[in-house]
PDB file of N, CA and C in Angstrom:
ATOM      1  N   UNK A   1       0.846  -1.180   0.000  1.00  0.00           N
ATOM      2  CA  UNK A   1       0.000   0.000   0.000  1.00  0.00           C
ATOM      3  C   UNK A   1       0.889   1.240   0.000  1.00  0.00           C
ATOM      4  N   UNK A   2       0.370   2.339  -0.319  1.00  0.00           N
ATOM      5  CA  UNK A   2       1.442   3.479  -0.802  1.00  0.00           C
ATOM      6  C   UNK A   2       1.120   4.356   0.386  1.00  0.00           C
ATOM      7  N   UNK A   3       1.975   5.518   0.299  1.00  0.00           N
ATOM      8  CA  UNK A   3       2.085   6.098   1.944  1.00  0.00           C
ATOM      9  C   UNK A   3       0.483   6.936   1.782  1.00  0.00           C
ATOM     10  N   UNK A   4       0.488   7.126   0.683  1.00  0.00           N
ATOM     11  CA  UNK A   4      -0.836   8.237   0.513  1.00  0.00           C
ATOM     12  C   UNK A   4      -2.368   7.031   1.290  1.00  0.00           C
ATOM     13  N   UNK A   5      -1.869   5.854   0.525  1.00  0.00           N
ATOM     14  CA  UNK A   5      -3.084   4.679   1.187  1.00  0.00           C
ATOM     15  C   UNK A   5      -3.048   4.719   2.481  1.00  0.00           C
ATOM     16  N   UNK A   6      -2.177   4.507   2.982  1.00  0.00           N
ATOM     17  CA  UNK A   6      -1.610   4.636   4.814  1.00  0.00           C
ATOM     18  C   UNK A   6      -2.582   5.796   5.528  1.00  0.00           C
ATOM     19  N   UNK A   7      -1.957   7.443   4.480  1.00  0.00           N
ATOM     20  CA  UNK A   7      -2.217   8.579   4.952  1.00  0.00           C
ATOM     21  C   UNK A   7      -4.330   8.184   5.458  1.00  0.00           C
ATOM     22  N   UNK A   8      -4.881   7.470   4.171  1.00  0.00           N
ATOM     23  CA  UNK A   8      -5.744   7.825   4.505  1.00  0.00           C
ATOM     24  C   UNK A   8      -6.426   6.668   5.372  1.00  0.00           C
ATOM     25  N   UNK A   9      -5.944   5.973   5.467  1.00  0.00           N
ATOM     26  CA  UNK A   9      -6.420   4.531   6.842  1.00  0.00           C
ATOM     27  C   UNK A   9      -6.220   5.343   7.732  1.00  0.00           C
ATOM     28  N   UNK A  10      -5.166   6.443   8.483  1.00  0.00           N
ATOM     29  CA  UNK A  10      -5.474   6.899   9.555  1.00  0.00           C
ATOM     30  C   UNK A  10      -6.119   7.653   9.542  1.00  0.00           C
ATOM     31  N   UNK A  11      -6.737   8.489   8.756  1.00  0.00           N
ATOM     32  CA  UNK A  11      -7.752   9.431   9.049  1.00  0.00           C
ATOM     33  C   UNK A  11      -9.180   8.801   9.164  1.00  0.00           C
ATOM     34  N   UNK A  12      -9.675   7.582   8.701  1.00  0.00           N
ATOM     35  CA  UNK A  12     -10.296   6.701   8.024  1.00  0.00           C
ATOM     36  C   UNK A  12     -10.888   6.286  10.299  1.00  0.00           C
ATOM     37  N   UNK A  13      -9.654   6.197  10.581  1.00  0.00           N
ATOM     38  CA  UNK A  13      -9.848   5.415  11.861  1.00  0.00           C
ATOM     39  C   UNK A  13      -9.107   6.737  12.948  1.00  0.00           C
ATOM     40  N   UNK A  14      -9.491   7.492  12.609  1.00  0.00           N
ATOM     41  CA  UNK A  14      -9.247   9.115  13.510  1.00  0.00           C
ATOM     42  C   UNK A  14     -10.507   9.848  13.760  1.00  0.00           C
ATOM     43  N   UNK A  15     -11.292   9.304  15.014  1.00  0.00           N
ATOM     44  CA  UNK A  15     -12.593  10.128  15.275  1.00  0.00           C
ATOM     45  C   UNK A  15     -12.020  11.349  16.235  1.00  0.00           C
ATOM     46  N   UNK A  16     -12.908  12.099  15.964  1.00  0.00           N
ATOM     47  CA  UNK A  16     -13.002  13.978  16.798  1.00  0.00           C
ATOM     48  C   UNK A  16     -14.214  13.753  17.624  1.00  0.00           C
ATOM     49  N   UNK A  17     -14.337  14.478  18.901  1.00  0.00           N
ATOM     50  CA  UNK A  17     -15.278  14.627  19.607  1.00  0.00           C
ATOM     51  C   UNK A  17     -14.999  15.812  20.472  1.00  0.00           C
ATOM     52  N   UNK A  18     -16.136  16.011  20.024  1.00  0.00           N
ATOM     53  CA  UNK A  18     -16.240  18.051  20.649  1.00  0.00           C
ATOM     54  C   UNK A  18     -17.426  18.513  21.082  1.00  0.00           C
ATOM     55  N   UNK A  19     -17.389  19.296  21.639  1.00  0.00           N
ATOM     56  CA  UNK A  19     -18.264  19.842  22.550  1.00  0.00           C
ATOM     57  C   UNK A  19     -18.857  21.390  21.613  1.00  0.00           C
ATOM     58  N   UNK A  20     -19.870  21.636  20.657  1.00  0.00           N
ATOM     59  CA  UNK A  20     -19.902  22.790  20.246  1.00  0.00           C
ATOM     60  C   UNK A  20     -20.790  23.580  20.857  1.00  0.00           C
ATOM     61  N   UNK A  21     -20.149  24.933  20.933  1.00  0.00           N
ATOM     62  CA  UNK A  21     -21.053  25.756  21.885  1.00  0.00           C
ATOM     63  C   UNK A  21     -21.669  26.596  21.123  1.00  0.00           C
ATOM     64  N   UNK A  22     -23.021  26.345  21.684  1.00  0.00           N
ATOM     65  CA  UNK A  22     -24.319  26.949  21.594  1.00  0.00           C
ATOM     66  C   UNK A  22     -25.063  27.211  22.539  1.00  0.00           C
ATOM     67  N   UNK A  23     -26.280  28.195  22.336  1.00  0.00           N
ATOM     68  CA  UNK A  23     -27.364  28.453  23.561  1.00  0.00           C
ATOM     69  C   UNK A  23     -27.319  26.852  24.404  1.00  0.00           C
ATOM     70  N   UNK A  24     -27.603  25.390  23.773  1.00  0.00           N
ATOM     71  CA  UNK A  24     -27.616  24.820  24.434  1.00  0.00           C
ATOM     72  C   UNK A  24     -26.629  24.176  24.004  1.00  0.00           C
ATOM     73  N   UNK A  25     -25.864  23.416  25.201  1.00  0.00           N
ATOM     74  CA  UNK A  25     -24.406  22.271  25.233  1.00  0.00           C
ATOM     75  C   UNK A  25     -25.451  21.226  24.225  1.00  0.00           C
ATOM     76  N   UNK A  26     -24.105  20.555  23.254  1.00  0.00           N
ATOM     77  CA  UNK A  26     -24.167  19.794  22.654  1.00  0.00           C
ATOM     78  C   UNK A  26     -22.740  19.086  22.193  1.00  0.00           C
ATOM     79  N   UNK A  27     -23.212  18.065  22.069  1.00  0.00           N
ATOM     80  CA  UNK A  27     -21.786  16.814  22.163  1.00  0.00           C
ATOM     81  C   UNK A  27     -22.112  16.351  20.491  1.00  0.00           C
ATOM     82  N   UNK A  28     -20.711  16.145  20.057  1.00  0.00           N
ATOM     83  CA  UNK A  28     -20.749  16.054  18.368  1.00  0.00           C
ATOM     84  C   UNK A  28     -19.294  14.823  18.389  1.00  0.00           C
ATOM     85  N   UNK A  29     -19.577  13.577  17.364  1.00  0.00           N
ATOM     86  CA  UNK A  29     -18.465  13.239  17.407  1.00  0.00           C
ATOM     87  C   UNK A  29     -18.929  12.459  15.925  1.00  0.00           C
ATOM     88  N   UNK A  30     -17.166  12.809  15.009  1.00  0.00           N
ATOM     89  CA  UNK A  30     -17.283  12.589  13.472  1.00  0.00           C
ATOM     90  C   UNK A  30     -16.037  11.608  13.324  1.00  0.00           C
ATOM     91  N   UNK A  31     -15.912  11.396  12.112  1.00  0.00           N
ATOM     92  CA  UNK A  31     -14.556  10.978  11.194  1.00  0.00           C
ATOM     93  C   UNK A  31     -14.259  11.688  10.452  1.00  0.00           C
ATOM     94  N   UNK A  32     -13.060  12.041  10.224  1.00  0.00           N
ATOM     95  CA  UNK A  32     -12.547  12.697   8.789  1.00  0.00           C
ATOM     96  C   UNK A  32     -12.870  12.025   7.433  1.00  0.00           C
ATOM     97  N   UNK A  33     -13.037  10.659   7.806  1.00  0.00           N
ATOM     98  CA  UNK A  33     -13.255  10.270   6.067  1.00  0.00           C
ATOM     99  C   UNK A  33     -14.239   8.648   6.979  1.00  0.00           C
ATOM    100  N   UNK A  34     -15.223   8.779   5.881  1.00  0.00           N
ATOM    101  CA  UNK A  34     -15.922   7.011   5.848  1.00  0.00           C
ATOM    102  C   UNK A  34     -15.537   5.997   5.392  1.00  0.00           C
ATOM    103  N   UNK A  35     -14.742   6.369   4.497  1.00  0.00           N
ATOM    104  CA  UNK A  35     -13.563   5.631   3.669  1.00  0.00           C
ATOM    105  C   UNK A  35     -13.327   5.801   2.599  1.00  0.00           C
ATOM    106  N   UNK A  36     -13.045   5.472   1.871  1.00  0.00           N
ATOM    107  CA  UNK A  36     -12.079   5.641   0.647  1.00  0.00           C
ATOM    108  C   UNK A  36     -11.771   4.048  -0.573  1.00  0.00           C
ATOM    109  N   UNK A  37     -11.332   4.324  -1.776  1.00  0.00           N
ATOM    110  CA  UNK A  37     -11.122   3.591  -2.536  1.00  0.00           C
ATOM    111  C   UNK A  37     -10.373   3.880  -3.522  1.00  0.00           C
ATOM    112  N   UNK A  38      -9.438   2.995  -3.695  1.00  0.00           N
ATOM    113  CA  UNK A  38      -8.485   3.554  -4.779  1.00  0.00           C
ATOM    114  C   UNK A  38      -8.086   2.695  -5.910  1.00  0.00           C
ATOM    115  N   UNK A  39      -8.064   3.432  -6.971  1.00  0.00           N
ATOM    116  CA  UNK A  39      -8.295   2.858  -8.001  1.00  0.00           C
ATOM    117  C   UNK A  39      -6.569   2.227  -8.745  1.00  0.00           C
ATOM    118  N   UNK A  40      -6.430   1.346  -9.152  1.00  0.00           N
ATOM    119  CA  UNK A  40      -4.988   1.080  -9.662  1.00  0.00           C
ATOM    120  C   UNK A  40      -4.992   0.871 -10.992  1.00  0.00           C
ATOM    121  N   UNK A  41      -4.216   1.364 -11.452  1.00  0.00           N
ATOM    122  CA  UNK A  41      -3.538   0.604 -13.188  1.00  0.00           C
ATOM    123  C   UNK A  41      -3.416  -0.625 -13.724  1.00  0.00           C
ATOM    124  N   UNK A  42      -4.206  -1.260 -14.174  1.00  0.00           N
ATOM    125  CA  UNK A  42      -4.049  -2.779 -14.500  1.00  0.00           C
ATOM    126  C   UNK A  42      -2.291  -2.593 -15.197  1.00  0.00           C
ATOM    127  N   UNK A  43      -2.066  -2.290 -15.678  1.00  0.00           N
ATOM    128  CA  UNK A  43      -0.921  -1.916 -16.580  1.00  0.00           C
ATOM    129  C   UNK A  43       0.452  -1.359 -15.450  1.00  0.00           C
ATOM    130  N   UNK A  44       0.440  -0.990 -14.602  1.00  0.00           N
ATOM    131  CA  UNK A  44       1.576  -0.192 -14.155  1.00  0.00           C
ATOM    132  C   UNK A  44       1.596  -0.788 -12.722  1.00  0.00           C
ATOM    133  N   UNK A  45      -0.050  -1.485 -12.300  1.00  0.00           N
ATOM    134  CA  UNK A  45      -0.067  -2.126 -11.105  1.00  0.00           C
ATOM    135  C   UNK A  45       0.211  -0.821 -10.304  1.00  0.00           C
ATOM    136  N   UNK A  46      -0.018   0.892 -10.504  1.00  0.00           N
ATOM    137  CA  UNK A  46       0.435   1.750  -9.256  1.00  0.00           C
ATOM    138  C   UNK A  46      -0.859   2.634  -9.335  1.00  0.00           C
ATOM    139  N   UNK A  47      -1.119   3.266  -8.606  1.00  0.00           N
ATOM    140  CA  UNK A  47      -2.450   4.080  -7.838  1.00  0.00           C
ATOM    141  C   UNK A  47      -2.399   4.900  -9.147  1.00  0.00           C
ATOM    142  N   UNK A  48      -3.804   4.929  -9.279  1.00  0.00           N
ATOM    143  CA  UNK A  48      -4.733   6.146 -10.636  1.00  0.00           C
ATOM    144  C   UNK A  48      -4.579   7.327  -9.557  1.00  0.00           C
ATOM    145  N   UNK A  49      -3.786   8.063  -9.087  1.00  0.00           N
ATOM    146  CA  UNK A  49      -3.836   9.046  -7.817  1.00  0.00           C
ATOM    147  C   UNK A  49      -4.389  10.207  -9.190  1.00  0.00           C
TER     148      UNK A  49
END
């Protein structure tokens, strides 16, 4: 897998949880990414980046 594939497995499995302030407290928690897919070169066997 290429470092860019790597780059995005950790964001992939990197949740945030925050507290955003408003009139009323509220608790919020996301991912940067749901995931991802990457496409390769039958021919070159390396990432369509």
């Amino acid at each position: 897998m290429s470092c860019f594939g790597q780059a995005l497995d950790r964001l992939v499995s990197t949740t945030v949880k925050t507290n955003i302030r408003a009139e009323e407290s509220q608790r919020a928690t996301f991912s940067w990414l749901d995931g991802w897919t990457q496409l390769i070169d039958e021919r070159t066997e390396r990432s369509r980046e």
